[in-house]
N, C-alpha and C. Protein backbone atom coordinates (compact mmCIF):
# COMPACT_ATOMS: atom_id res chain seq x y z
N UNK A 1 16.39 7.59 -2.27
CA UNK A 1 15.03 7.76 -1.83
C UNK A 1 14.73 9.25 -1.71
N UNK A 2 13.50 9.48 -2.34
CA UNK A 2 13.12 10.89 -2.23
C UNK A 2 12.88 11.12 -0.68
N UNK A 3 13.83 12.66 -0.23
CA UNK A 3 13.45 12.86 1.20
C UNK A 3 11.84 13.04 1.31
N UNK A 4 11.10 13.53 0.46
CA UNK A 4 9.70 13.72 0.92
C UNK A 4 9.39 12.29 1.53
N UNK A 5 9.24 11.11 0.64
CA UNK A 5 8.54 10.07 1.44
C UNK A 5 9.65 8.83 2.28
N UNK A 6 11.04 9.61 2.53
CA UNK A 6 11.84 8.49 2.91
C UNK A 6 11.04 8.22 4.29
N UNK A 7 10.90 9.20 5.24
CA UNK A 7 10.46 8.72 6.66
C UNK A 7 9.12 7.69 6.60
N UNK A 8 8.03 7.62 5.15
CA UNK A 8 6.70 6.94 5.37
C UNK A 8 7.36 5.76 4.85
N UNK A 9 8.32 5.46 3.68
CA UNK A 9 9.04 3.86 3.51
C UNK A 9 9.52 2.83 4.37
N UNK A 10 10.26 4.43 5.74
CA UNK A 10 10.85 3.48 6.37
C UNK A 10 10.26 3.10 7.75
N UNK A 11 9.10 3.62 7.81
CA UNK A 11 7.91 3.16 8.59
C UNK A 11 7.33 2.51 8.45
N UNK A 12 7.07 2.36 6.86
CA UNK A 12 6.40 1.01 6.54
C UNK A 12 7.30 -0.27 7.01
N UNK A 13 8.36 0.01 6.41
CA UNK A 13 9.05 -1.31 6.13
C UNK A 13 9.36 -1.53 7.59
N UNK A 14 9.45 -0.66 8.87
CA UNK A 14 9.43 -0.90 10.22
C UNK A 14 8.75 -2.12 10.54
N UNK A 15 7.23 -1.36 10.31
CA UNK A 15 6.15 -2.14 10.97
C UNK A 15 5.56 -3.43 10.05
N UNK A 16 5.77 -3.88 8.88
CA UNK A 16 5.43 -4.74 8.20
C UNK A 16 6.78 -4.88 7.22
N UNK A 17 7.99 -5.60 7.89
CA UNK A 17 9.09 -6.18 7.19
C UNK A 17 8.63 -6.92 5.91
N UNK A 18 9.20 -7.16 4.61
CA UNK A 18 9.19 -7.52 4.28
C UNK A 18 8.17 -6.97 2.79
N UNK A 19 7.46 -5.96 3.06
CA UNK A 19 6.58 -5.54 2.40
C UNK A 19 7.04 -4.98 1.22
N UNK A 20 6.51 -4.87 0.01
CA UNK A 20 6.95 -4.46 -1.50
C UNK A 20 6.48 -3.55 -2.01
N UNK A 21 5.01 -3.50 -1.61
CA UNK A 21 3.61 -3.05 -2.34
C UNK A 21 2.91 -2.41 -0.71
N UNK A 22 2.27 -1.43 -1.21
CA UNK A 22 0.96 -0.77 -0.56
C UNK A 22 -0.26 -0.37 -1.12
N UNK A 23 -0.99 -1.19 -0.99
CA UNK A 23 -2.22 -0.58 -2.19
C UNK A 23 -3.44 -0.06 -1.22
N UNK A 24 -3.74 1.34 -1.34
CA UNK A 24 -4.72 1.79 -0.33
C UNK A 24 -5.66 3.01 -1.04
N UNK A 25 -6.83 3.03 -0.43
CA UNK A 25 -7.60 4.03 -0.95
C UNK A 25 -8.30 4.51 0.41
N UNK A 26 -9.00 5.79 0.46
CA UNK A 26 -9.87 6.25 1.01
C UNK A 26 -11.04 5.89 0.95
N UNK A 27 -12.25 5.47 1.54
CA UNK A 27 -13.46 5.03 1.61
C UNK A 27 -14.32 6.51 1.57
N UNK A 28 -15.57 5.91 1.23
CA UNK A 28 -16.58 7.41 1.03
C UNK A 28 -16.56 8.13 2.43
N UNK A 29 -16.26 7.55 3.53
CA UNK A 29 -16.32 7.88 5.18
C UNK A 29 -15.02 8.24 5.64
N UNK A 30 -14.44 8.65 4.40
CA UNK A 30 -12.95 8.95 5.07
C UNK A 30 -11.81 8.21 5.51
N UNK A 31 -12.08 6.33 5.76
CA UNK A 31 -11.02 6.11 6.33
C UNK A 31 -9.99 5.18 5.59
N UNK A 32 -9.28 5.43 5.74
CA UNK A 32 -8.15 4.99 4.49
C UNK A 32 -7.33 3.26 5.49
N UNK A 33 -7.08 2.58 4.68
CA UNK A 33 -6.66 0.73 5.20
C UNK A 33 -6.06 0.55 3.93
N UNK A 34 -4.72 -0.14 4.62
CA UNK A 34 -3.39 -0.38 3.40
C UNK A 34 -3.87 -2.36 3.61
N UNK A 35 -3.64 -2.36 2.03
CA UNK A 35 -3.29 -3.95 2.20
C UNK A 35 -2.16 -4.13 1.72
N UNK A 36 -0.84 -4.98 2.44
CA UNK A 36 -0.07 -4.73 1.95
C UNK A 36 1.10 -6.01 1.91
N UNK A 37 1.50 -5.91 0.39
CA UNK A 37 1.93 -7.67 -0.09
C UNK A 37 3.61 -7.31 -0.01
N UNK A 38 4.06 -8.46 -0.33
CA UNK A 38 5.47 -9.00 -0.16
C UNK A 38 5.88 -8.66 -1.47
N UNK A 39 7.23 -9.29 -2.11
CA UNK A 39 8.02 -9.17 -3.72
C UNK A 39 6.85 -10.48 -4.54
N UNK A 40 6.15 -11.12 -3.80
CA UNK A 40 5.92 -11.98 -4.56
C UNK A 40 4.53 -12.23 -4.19
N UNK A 41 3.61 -11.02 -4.23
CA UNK A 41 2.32 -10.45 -4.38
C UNK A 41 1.48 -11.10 -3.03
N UNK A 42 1.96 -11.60 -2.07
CA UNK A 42 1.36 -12.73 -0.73
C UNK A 42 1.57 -11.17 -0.03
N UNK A 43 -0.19 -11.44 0.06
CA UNK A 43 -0.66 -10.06 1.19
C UNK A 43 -0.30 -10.26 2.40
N UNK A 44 0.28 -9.34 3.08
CA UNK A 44 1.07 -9.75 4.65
C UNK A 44 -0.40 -9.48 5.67
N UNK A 45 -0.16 -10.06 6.91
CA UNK A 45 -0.91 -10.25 7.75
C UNK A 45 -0.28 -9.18 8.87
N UNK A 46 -1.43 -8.12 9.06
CA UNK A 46 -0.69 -6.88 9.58
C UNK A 46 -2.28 -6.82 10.35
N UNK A 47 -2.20 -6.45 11.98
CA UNK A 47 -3.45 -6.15 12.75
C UNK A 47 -4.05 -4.53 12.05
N UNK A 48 -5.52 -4.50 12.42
CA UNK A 48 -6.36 -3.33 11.28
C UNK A 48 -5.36 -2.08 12.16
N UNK A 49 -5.41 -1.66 13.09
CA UNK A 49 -4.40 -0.41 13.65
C UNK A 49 -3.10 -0.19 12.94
N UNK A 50 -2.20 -1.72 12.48
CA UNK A 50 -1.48 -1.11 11.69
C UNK A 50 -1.71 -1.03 10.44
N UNK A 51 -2.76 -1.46 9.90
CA UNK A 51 -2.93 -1.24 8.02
C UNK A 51 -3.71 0.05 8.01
N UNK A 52 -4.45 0.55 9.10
CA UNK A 52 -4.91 1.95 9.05
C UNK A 52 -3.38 3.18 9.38
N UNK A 53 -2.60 2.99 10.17
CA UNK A 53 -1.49 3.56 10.18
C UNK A 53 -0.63 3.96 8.84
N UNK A 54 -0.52 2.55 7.88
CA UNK A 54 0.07 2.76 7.44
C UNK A 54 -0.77 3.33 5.96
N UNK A 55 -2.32 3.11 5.94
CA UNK A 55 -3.08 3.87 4.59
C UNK A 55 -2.61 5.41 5.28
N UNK A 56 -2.89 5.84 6.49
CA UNK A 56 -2.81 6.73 6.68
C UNK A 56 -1.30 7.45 6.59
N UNK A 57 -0.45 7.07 6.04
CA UNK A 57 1.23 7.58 5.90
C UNK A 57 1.17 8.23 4.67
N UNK A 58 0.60 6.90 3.71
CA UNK A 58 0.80 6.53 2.52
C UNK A 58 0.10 8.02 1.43
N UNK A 59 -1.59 8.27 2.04
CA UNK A 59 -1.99 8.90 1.15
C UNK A 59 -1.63 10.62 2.14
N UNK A 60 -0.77 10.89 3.39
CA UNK A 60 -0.33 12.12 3.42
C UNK A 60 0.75 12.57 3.11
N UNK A 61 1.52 11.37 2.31
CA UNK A 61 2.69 11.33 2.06
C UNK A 61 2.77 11.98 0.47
N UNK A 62 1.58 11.26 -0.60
CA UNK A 62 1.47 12.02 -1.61
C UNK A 62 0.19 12.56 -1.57
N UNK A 63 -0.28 13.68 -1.20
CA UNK A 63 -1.57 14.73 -1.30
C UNK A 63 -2.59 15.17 -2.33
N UNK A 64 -1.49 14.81 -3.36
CA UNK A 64 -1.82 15.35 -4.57
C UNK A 64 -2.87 14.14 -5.61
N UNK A 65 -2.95 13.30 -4.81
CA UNK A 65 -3.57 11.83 -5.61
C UNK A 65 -4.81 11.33 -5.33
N UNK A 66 -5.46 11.94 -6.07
CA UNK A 66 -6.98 11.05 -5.73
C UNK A 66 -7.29 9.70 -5.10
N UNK A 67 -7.31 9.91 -3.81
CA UNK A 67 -7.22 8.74 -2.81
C UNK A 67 -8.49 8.08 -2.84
N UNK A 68 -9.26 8.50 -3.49
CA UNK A 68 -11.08 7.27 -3.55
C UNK A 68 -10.92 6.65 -4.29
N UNK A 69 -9.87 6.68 -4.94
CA UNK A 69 -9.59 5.53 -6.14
C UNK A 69 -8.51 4.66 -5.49
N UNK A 70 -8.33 3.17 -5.59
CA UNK A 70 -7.25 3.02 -5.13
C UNK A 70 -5.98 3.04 -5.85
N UNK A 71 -4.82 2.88 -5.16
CA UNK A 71 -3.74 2.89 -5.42
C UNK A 71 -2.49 2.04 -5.06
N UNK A 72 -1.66 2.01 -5.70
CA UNK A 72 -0.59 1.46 -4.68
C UNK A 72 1.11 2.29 -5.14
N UNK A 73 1.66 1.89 -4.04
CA UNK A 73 2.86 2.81 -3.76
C UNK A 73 3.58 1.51 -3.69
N UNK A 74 4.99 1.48 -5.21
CA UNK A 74 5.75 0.69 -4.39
C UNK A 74 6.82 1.28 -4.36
N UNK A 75 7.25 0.24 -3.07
CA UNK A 75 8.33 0.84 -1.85
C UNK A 75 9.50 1.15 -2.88
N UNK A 76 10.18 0.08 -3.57
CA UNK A 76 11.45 0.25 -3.74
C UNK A 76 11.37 1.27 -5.19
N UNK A 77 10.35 1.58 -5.79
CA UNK A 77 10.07 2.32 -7.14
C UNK A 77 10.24 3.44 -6.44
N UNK A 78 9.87 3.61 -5.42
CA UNK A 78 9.07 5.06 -4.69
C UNK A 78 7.97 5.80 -5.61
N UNK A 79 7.20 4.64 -6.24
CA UNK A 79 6.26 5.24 -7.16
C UNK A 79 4.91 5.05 -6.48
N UNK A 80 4.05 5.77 -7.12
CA UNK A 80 2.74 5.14 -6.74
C UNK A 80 1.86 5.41 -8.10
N UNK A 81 0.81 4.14 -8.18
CA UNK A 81 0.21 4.21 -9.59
C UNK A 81 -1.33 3.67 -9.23
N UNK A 82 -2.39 4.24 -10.14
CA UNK A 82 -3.66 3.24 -9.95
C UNK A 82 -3.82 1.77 -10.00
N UNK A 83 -4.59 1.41 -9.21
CA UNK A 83 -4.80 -0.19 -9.22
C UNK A 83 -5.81 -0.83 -8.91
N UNK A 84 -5.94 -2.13 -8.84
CA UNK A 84 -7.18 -2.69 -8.74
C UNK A 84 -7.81 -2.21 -7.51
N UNK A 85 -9.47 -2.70 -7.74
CA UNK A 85 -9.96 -1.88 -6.23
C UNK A 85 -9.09 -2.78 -4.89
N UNK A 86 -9.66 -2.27 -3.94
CA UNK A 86 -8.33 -2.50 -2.77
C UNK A 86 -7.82 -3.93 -2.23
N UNK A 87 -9.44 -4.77 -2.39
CA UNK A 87 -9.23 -5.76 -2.04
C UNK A 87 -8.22 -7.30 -2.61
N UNK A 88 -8.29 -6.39 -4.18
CA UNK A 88 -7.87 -7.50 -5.58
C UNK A 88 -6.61 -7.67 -5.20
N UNK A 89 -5.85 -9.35 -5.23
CA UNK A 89 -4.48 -9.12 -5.12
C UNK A 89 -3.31 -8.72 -5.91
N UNK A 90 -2.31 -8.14 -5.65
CA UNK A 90 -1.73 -8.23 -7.18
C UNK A 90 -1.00 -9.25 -7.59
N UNK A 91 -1.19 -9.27 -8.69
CA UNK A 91 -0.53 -10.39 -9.90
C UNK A 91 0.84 -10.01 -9.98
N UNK A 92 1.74 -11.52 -9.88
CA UNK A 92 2.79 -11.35 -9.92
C UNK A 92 3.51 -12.63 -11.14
N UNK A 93 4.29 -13.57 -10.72
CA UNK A 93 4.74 -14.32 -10.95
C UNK A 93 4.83 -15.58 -10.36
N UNK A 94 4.37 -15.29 -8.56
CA UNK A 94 3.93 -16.53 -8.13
C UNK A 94 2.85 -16.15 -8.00
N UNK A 95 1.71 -15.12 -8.08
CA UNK A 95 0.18 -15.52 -8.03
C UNK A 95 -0.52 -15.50 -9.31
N UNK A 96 -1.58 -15.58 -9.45
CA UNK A 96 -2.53 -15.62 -10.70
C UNK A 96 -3.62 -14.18 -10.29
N UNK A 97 -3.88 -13.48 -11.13
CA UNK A 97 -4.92 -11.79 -10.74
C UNK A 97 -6.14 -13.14 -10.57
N UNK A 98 -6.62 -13.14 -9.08
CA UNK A 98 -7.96 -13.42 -8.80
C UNK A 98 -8.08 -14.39 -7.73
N UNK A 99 -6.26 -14.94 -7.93
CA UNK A 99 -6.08 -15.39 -6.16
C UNK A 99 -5.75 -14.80 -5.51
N UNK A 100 -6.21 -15.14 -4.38
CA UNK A 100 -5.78 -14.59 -2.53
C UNK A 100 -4.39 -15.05 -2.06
């Protein structure tokens, strides 16, 4: 794990076990909300204080990334790449792109 973002992985994975994926963007008002799914694309159920905690890790963790777009960071890649807008789930192998 890259030391830059080891401490925001392992905060994530603190406060929302189980998590794979972080997909978060910045809003035109500044405030950034992670939604954030399992290995097998099922968005976890995390209270708004911690999905704002953790948008907020995510996009000071890499600076350099146009955060009005969304994104997602996954954990075990330590990558982060563009993605659907924030709400869309991701497609995996047990979901279909357009279910919840």
């Amino acid at each position: 794990m890259s030391s830059r973002i080891r401490p925001t992985i392992m905060a994530i994975r603190h406060l929302a076990p189980g998590a794979a994926r972080v997909r978060t963007h910045i809003s035109p008002r500044g405030h950034g909300y992670a939604a954030v799914f399992d290995q097998g694309g099922v968005r976890l159920s995390l209270r708004l204080a911690d999905r704002a905690a953790i948008g907020h890790w995510v996009t000071r963790a890499f600076p350099g990334i146009d955060w009005t777009e969304p994104h997602t960071l996954d954990l075990a890649a330590e990558r982060v790449f563009r993605s659907a807008a924030p709400d869309e789930p991701i497609a995996s192998a047990h979901t279909h792109a357009g279910e919840r």
